[in-house]
Protein backbone atom coordinates (compact mmCIF):
# COMPACT_ATOMS: atom_id res chain seq x y z
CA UNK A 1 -88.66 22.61 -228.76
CA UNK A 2 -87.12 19.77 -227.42
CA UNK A 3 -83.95 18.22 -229.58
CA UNK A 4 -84.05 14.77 -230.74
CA UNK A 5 -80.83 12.30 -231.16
CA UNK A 6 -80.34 13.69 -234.78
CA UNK A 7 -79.65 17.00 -233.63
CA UNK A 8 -83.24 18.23 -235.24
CA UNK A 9 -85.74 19.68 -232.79
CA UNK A 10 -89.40 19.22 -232.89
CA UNK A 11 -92.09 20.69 -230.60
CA UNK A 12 -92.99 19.52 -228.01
CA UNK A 13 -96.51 19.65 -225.58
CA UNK A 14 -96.41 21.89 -222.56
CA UNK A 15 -98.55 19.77 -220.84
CA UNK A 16 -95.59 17.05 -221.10
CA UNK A 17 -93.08 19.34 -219.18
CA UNK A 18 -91.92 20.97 -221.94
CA UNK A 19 -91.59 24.10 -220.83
CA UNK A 20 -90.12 22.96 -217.44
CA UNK A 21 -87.30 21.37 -219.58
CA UNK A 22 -86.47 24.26 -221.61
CA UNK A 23 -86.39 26.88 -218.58
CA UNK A 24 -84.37 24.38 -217.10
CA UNK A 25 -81.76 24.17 -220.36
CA UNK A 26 -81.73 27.57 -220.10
CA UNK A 27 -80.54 28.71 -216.63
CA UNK A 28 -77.95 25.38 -217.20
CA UNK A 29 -76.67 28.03 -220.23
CA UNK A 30 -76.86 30.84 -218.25
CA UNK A 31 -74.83 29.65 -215.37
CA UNK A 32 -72.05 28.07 -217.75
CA UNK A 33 -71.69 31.65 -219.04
CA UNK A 34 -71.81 33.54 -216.09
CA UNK A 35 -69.38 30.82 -214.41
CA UNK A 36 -67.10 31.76 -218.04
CA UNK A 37 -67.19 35.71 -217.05
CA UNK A 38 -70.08 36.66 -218.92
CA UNK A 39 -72.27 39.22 -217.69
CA UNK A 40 -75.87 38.01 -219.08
CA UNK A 41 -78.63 40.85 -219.26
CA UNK A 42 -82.10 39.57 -219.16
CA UNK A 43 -85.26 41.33 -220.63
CA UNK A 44 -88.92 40.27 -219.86
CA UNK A 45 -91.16 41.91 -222.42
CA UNK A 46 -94.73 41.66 -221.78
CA UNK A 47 -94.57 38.47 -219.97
CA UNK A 48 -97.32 37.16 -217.88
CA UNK A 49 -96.11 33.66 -217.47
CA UNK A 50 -93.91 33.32 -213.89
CA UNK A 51 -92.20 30.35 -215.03
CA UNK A 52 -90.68 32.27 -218.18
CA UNK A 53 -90.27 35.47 -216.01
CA UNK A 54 -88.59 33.52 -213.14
CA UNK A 55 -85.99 31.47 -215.74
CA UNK A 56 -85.07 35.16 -216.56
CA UNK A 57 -84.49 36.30 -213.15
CA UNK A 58 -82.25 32.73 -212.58
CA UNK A 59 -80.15 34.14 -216.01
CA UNK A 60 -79.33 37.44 -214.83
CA UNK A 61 -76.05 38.06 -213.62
CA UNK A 62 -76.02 39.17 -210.10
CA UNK A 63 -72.32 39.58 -209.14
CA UNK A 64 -72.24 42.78 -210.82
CA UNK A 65 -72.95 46.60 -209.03
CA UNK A 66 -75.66 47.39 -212.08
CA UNK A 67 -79.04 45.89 -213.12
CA UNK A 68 -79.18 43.01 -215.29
CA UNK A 69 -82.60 41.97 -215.39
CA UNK A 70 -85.18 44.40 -216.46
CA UNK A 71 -88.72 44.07 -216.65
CA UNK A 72 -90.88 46.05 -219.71
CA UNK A 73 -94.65 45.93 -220.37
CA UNK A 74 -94.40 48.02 -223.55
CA UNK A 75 -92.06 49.14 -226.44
CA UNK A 76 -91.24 52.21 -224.73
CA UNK A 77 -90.16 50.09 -221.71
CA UNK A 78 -88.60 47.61 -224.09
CA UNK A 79 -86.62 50.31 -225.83
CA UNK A 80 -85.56 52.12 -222.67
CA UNK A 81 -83.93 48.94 -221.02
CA UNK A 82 -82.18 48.24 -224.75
CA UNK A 83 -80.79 52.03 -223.99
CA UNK A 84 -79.80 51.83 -220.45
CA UNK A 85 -77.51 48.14 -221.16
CA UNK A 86 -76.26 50.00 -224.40
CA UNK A 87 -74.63 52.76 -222.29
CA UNK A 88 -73.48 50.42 -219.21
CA UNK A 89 -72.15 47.94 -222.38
CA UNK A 90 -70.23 51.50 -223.37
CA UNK A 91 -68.92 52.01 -219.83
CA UNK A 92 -66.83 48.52 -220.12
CA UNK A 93 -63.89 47.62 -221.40
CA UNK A 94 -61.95 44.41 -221.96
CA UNK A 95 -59.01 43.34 -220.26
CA UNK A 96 -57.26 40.38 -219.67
């Protein structure tokens, strides 16, 4: 999707860099939250495509002492790296 000067988005060709732009808008997001104190967890889920799997890796936060970035090939993967963030999420607390 690529947004247009109204604000709408439309789709747009991969073979007209597309993707590359959108990966690109997407670590810029990552790294204004991570640079705001937010830890981002990332989740490839049956990805084959390095571009997509590498603009995940660039989103993870890595000053932190636990994963962030987790890699699952099926639903029991999937669910078990949902499971594992839900208890570290648990483990935090907010503070100011």
């Amino acid at each position: 999707m690529d947004e247009q000067a109204d604000g709408r988005y439309r789709e747009v060709d991969p073979r007209a860099g597309g993707e590359a732009k959108s990966n690109a808008r997407a670590v810029e997001l990552c790294k204004a939250m991570k640079r705001d104190g937010i830890v981002v967890f990332t989740i490839a889920f049956d990805l084959c495509t390095r571009s997509a799997i590498d603009t995940l890796k660039a989103c993870k936060s890595d000053n932190v002492t636990y994963r962030t970035f987790y890699s699952a090939a099926s639903q029991d993967d999937l669910e078990g790296a949902y499971l594992e963030i839900a208890r570290l999420i648990q483990s935090l607390w907010l503070s100011r």
